[in-house]
N, C-alpha and C. Protein backbone atom coordinates (compact mmCIF):
# COMPACT_ATOMS: atom_id res chain seq x y z
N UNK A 1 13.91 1.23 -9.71
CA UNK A 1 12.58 1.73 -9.45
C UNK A 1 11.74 1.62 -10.71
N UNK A 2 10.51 1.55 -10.09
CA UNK A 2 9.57 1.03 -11.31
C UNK A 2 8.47 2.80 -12.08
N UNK A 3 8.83 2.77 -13.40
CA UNK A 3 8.36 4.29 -13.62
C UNK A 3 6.78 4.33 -13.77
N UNK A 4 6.03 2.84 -13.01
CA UNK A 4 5.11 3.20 -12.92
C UNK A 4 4.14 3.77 -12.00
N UNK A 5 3.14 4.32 -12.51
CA UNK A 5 3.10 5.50 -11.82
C UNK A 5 1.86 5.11 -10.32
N UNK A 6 2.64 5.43 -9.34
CA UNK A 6 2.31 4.87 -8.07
C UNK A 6 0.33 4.65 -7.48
N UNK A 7 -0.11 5.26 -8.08
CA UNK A 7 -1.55 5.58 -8.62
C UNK A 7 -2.18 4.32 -8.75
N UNK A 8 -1.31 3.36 -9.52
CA UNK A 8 -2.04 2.78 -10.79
C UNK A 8 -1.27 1.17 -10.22
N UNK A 9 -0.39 1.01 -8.97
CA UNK A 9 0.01 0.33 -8.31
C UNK A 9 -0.73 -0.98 -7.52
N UNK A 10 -0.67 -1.87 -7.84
CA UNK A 10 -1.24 -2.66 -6.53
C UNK A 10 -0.58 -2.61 -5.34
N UNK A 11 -1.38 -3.24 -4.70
CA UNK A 11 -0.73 -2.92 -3.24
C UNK A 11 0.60 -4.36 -3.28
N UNK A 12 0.55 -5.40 -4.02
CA UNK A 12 1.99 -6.20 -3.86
C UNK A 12 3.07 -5.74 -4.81
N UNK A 13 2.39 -4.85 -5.43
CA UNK A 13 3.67 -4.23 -6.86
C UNK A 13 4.28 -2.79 -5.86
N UNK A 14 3.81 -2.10 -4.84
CA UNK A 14 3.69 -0.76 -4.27
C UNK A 14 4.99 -1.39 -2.86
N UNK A 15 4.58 -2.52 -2.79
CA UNK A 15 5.34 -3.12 -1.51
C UNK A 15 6.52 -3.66 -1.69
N UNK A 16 6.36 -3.92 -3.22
CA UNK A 16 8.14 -4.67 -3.57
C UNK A 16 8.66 -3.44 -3.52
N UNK A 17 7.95 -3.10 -4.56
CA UNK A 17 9.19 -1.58 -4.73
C UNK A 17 10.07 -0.65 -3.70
N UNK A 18 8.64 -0.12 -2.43
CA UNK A 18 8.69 0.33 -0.97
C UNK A 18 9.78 -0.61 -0.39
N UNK A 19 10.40 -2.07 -0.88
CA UNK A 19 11.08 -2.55 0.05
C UNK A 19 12.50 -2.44 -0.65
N UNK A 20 12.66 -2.23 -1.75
CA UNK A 20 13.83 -1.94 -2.42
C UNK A 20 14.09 -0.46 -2.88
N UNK A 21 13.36 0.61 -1.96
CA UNK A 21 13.71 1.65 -1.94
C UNK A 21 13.97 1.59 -0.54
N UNK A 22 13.59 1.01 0.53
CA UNK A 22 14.37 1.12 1.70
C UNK A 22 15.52 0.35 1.51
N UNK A 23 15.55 -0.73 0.92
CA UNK A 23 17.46 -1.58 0.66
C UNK A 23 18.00 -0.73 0.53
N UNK A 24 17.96 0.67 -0.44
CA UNK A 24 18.58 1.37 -1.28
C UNK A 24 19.12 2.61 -0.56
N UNK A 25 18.03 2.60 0.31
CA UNK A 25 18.24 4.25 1.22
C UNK A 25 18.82 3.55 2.46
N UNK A 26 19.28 2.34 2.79
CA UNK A 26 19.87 1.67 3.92
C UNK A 26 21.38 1.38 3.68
N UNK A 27 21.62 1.41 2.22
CA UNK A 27 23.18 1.57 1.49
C UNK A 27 23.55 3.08 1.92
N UNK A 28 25.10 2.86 2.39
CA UNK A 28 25.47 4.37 2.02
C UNK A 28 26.17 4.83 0.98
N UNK A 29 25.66 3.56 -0.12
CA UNK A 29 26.43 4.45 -1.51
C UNK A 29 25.51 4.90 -2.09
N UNK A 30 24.48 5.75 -1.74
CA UNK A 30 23.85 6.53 -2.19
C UNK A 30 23.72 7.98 -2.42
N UNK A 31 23.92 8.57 -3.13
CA UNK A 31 23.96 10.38 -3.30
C UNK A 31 22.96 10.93 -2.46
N UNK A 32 23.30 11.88 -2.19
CA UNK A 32 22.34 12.88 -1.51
C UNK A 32 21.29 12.89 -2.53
N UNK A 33 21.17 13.12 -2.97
CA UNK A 33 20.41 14.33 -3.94
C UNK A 33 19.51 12.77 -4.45
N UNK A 34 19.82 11.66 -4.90
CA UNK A 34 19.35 9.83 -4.76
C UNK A 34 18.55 10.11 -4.02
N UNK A 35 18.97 10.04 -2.91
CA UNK A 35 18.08 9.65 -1.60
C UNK A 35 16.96 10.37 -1.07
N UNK A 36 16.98 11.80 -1.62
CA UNK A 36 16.10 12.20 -1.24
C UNK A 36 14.77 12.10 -2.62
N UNK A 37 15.14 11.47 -3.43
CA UNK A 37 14.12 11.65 -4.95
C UNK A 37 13.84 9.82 -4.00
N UNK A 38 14.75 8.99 -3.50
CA UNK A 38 14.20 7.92 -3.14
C UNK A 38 13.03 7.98 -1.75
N UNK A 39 13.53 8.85 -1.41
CA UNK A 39 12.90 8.97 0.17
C UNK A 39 11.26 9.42 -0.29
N UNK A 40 11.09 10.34 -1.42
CA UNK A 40 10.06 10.88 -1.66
C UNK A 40 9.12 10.00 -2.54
N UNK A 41 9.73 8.67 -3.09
CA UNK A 41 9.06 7.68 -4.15
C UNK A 41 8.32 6.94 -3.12
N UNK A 42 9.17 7.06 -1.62
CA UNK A 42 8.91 5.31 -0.61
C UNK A 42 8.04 6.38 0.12
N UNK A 43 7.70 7.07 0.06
CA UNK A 43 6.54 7.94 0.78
C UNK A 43 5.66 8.06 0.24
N UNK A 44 5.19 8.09 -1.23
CA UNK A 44 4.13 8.00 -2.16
C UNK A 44 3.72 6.67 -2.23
N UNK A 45 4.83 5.31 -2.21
CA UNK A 45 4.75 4.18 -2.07
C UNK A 45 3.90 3.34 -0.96
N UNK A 46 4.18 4.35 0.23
CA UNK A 46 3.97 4.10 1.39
C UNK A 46 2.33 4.40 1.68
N UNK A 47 1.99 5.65 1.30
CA UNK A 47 0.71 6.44 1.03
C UNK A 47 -0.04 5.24 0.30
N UNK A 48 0.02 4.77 -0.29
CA UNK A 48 -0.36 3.84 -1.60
C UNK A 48 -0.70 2.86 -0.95
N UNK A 49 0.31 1.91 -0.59
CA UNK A 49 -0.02 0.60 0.29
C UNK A 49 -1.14 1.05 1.68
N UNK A 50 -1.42 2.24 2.32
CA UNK A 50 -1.80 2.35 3.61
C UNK A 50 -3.48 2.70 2.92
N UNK A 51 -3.54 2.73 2.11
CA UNK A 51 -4.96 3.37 1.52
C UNK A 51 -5.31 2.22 0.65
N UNK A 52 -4.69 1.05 0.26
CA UNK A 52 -5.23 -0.12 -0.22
C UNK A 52 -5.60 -0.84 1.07
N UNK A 53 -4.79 -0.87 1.40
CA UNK A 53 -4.72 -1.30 3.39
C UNK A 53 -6.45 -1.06 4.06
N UNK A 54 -6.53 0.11 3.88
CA UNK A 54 -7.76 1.02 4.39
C UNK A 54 -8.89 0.09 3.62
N UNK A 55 -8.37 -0.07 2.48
CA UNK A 55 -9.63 -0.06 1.56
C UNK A 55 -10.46 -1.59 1.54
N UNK A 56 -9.28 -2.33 2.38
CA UNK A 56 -9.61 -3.70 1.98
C UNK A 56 -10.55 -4.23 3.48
N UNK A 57 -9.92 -2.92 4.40
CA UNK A 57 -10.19 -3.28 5.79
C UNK A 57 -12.00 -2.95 5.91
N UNK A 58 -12.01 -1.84 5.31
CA UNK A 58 -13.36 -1.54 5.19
C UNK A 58 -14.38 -2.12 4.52
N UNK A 59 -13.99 -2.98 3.50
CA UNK A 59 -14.61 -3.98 2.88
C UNK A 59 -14.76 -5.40 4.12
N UNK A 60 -13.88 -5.76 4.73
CA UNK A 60 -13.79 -6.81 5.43
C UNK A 60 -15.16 -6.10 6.94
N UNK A 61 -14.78 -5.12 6.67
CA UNK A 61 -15.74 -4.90 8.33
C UNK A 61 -17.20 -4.81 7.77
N UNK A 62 -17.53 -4.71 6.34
CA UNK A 62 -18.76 -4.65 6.12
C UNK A 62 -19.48 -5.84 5.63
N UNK A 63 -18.86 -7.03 6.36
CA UNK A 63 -19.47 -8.64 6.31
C UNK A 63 -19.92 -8.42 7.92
N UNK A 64 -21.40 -9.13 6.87
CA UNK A 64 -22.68 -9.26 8.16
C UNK A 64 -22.39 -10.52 9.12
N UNK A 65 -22.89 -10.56 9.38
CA UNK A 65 -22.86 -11.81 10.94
C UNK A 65 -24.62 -12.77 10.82
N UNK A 66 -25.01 -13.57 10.74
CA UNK A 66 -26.08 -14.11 11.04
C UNK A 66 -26.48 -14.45 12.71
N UNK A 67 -27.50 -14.81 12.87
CA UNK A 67 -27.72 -15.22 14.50
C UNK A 67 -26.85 -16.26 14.96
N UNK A 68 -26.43 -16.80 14.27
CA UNK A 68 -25.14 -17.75 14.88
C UNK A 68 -24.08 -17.45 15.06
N UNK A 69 -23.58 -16.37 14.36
CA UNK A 69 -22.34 -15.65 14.19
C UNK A 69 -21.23 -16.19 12.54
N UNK A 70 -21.90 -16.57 12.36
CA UNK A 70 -21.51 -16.77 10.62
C UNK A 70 -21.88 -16.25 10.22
N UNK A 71 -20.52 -16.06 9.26
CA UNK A 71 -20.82 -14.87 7.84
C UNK A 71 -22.04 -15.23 6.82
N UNK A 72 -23.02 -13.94 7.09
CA UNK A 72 -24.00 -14.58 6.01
C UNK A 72 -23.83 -13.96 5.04
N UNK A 73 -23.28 -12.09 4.90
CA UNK A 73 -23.32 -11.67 3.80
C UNK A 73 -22.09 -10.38 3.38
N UNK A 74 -22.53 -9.71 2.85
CA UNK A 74 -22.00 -8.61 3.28
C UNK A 74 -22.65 -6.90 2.16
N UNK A 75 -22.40 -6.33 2.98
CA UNK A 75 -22.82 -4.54 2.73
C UNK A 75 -22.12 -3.84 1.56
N UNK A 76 -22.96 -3.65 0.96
CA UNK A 76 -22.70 -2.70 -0.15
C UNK A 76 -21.55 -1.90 0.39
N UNK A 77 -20.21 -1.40 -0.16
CA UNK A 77 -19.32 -0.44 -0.07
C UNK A 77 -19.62 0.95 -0.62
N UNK A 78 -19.91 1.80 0.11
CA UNK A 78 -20.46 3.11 -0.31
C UNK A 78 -19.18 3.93 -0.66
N UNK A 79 -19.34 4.68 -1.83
CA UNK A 79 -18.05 5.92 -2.03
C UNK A 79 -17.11 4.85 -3.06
């Protein structure tokens, strides 16, 4: 696991990781007491990727359309 701090993540650095904390929690040589400090990283991980997710989607829906239906522009992102 990567000690950086999930915040400060891209969303393809947030997704490797999220996928090698599920490899990890899909082994059963894992400790209890592991798995649940893992379970709680791939949930912050998870949070992370779904709000870059959000963020990119909302950017994409705020491209304008012209009278033809081509992209002519797009809308300021507010917030």
């Amino acid at each position: 696991m990567s000690n950086t701090s999930v915040s400060e993540m891209s969303y393809e650095q947030a997704m490797a990781e999220l996928e090698q904390v599920v490899t990890r929690l899909e082994s059963a040589s894992v400790p209890l007491e592991d798995s649940i400090k893992l379970y709680e990283r791939g949930a912050e991980l998870k949070k992370r990727c779904e709000e870059l997710l959000k963020q990119a989607e909302e950017k994409v829906a705020l491209i304008t359309l012209g009278a033809d239906g081509a992209p002519d522009g797009l809308k300021q992102v507010e917030g």
